[in-house]
C-alpha atoms as a PDB file:
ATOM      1  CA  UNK A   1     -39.608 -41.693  -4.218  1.00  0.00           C
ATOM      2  CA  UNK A   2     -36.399 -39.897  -3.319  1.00  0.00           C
ATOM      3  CA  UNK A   3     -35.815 -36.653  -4.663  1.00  0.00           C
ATOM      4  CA  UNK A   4     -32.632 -36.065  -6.560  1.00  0.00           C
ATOM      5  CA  UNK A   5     -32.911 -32.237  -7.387  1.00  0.00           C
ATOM      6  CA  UNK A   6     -31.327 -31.301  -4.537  1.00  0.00           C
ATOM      7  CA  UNK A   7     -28.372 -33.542  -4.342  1.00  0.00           C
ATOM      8  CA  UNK A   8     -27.805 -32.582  -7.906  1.00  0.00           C
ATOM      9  CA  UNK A   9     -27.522 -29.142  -6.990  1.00  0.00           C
ATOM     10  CA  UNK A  10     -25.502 -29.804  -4.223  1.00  0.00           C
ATOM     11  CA  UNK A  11     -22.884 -31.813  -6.270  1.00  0.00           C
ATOM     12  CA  UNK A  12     -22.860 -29.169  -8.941  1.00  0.00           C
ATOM     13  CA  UNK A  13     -22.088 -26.344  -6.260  1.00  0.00           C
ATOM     14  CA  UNK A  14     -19.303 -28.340  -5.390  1.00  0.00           C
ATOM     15  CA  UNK A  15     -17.974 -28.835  -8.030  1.00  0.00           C
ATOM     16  CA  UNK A  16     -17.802 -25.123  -9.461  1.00  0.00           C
ATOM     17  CA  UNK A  17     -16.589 -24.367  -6.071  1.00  0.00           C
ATOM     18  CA  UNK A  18     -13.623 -26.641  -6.337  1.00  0.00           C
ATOM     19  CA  UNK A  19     -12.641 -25.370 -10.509  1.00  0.00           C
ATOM     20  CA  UNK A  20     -12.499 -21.164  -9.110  1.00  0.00           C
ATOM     21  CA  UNK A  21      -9.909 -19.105 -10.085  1.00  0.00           C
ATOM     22  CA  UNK A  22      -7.628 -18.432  -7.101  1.00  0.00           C
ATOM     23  CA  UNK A  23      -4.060 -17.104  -6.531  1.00  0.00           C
ATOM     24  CA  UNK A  24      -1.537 -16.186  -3.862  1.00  0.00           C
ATOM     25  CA  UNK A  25       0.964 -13.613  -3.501  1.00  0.00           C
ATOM     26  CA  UNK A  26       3.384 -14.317  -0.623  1.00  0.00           C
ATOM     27  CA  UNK A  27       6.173 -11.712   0.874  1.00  0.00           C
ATOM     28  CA  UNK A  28       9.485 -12.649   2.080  1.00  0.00           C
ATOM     29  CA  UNK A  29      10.795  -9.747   3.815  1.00  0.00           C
ATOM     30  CA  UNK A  30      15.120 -10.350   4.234  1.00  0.00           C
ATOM     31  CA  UNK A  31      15.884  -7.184   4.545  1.00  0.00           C
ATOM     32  CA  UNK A  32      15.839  -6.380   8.285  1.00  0.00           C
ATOM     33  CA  UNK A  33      13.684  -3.096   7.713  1.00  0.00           C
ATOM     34  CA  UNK A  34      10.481  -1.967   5.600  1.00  0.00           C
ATOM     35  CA  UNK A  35       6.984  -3.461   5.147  1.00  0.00           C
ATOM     36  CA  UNK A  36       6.058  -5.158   2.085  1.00  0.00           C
ATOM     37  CA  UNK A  37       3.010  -3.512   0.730  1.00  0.00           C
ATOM     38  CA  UNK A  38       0.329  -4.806  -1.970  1.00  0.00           C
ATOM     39  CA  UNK A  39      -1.326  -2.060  -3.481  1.00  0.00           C
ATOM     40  CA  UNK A  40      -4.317  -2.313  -6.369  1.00  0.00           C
ATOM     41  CA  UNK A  41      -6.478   0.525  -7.991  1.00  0.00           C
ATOM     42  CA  UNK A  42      -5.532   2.994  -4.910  1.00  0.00           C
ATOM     43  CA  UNK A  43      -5.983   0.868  -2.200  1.00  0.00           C
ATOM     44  CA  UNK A  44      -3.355  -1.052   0.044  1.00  0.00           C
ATOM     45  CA  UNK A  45      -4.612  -5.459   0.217  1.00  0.00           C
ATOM     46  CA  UNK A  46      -1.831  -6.052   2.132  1.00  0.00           C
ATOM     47  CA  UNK A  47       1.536  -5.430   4.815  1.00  0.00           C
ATOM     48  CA  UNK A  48       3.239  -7.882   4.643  1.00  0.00           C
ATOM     49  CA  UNK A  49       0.816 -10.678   5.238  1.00  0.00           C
ATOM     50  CA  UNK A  50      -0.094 -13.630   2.197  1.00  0.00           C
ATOM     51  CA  UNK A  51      -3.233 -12.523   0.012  1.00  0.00           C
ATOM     52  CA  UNK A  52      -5.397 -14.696  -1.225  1.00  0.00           C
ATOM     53  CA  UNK A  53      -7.128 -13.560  -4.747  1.00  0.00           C
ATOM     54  CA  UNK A  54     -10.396 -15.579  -5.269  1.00  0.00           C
ATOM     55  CA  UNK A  55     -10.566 -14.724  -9.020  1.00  0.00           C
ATOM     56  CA  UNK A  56      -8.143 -13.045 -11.399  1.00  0.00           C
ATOM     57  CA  UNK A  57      -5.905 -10.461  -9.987  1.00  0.00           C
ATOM     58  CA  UNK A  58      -5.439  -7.518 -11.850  1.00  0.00           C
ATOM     59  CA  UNK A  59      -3.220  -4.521 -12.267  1.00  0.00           C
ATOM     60  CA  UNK A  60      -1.297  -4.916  -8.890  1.00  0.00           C
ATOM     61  CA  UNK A  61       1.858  -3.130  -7.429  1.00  0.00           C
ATOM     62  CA  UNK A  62       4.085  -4.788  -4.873  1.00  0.00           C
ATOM     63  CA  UNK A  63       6.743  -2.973  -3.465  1.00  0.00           C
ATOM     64  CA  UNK A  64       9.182  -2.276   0.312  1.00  0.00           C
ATOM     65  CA  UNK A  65       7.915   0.661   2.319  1.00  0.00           C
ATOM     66  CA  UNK A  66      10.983   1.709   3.327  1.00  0.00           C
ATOM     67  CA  UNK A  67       9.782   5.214   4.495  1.00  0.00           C
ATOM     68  CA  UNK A  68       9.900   6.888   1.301  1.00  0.00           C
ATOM     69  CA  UNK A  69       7.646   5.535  -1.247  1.00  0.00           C
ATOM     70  CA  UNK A  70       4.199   6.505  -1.816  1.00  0.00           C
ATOM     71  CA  UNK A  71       0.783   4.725  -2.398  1.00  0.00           C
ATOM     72  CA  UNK A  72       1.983   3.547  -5.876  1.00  0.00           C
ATOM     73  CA  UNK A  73       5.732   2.759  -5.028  1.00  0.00           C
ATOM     74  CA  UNK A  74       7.098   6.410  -6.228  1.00  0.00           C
ATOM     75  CA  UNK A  75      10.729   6.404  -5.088  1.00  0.00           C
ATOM     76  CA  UNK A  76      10.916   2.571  -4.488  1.00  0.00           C
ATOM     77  CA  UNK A  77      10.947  -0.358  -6.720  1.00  0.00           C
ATOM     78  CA  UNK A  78       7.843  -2.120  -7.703  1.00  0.00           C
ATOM     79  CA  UNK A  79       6.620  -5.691  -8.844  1.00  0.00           C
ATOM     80  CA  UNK A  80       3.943  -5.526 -11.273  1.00  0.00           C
ATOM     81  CA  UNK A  81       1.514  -8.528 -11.421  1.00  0.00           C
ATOM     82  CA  UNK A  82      -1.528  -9.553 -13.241  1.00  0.00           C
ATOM     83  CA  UNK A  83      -2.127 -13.063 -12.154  1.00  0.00           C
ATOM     84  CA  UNK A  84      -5.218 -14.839 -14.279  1.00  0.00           C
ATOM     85  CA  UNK A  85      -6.154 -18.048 -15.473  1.00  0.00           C
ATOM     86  CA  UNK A  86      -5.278 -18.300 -19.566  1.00  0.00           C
ATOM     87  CA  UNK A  87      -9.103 -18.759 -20.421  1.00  0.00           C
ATOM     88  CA  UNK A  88      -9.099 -16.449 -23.460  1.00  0.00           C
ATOM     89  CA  UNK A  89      -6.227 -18.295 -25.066  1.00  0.00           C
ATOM     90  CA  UNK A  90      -2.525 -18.306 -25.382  1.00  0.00           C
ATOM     91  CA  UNK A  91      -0.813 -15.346 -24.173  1.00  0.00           C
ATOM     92  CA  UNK A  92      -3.993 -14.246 -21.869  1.00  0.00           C
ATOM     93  CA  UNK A  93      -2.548 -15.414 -18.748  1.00  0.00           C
ATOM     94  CA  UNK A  94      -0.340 -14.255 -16.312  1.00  0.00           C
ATOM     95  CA  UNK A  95       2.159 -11.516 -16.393  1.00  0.00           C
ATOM     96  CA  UNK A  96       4.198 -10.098 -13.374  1.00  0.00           C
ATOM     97  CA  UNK A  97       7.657  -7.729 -13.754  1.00  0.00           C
ATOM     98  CA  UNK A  98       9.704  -5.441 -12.473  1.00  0.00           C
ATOM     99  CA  UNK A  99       9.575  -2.038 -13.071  1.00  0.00           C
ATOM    100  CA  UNK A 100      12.064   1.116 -12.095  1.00  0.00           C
ATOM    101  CA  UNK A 101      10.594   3.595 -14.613  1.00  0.00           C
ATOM    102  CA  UNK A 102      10.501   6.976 -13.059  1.00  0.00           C
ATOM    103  CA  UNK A 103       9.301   8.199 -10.708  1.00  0.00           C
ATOM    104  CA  UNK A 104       9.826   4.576  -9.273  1.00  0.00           C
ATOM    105  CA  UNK A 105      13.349   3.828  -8.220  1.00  0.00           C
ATOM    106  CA  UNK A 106      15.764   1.423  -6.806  1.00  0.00           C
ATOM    107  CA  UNK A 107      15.640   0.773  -3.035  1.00  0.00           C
ATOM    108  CA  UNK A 108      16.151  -2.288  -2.405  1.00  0.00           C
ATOM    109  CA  UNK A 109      16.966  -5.990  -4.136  1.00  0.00           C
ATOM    110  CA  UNK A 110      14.015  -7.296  -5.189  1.00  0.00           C
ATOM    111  CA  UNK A 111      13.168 -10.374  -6.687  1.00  0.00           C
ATOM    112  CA  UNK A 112       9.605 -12.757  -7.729  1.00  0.00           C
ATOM    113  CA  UNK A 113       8.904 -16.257  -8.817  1.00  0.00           C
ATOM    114  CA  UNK A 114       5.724 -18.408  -9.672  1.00  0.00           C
ATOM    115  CA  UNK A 115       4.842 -21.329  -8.237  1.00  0.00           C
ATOM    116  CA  UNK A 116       2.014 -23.699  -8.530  1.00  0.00           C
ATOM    117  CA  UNK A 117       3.195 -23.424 -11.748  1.00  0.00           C
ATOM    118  CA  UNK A 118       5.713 -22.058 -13.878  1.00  0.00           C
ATOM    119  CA  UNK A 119       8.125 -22.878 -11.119  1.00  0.00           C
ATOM    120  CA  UNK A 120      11.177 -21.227 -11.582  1.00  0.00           C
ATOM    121  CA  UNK A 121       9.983 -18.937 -13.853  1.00  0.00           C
ATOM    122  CA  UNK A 122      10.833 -15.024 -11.958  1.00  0.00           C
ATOM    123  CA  UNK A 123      13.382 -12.063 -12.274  1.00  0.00           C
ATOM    124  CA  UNK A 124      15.724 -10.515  -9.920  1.00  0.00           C
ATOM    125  CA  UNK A 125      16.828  -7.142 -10.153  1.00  0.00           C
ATOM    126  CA  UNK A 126      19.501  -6.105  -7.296  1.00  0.00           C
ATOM    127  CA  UNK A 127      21.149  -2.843  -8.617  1.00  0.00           C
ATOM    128  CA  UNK A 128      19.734   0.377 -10.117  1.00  0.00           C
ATOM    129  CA  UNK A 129      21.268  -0.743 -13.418  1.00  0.00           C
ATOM    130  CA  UNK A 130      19.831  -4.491 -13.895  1.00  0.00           C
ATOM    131  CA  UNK A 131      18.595  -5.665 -16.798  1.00  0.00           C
ATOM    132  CA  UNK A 132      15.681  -7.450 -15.289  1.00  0.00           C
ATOM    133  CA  UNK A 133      13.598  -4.592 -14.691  1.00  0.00           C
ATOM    134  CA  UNK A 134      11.624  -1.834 -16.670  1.00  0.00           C
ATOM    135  CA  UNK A 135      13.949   1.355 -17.114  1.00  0.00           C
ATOM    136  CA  UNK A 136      11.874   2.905 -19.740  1.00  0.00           C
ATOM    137  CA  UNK A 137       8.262   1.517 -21.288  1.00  0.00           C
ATOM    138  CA  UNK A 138       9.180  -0.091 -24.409  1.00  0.00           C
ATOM    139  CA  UNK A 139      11.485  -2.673 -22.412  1.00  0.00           C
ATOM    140  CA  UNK A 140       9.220  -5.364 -22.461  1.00  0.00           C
ATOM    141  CA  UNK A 141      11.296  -8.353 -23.047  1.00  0.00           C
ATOM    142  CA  UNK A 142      11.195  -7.965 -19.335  1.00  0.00           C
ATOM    143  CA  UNK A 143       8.009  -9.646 -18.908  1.00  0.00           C
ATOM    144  CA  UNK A 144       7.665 -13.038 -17.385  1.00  0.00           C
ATOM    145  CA  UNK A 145       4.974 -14.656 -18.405  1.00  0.00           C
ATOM    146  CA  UNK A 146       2.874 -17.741 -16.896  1.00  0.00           C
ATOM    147  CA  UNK A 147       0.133 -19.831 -19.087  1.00  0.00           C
ATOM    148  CA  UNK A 148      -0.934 -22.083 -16.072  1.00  0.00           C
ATOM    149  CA  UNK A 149      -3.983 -21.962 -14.180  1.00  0.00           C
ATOM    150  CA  UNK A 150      -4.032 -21.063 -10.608  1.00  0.00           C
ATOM    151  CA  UNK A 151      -0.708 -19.718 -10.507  1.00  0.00           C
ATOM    152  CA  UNK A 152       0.753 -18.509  -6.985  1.00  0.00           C
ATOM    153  CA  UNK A 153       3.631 -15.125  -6.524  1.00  0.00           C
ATOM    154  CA  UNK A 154       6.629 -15.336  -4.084  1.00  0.00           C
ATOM    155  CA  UNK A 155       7.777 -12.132  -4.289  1.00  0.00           C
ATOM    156  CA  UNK A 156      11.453 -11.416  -2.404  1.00  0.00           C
ATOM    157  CA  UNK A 157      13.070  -8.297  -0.815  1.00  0.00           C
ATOM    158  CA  UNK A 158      16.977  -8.503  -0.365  1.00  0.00           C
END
């Protein structure tokens, strides 16, 4: 008698495996200087390199080192990002913007986009004064917003 148990357990593995959350946040760098940096709770994921989020990704700051910022992209212009599958509903998904609300500041053009889904869907902000960006808290209409699972970042500098 052959027993099934294990390949059971084996298919089941796989097939969790294959349904987990997972996102990436690439970094195009046009700018000729500075080092993209992805920082989250304190702690710098990444230079410049893609990173790969097996599972929601909350609360993260993106922004150029361009000799002047610190850890949490004082002085420089950040990207905002909370990149999660919608599983609690409409409106519980994704959320990335961009935010100049002091003591962050203008450096340099920045831009994002999803993709993977909500292609297309992203903000550009490339002057101190655009209306893309955060400027004070209650601008929220600034938001961009993605309700697809497994959504992927691109975010741009100049």
């Amino acid at each position: 008698m052959v027993n099934v148990i294990p390949t059971f357990f084996a298919i089941a593995i796989a097939v969790v495996a294959t349904k987990a959350e997972r996102h990436v946040i690439h970094f195009t760098n046009r700018c000729g200087r500075g080092t993209p940096t992805l920082v989250r709770a304190g702690k710098i994921l990444s230079t410049g390199a893609d990173y790969v989020s097996n599972g929601p990704f909350v609360s993260g700051i993106a922004y150029l080192q361009t000799g002047n910022c610190l850890l949490n992209g004082e002085h420089c212009g950040t990207v905002e990002m909370t990149l999660q599958n919608p599983v609690h509903g409409p409106g519980s998904g994704s959320s990335t913007d961009i935010s100049l609300i002091p003591p962050l500041a203008y450096n340099v053009p920045i831009g994002f986009g999803y993709y993977g889904g909500c292609d297309g869907a992203g903000a550009l902000c490339n002057n101190a004064n655009c209306k893309t960006a955060f400027h004070v808290p209650t601008d929220t209409f600034v938001q961009v917003a993605c309700q697809q699972n497994d959504v992927n970042l691109a975010i741009t500098f100049c």
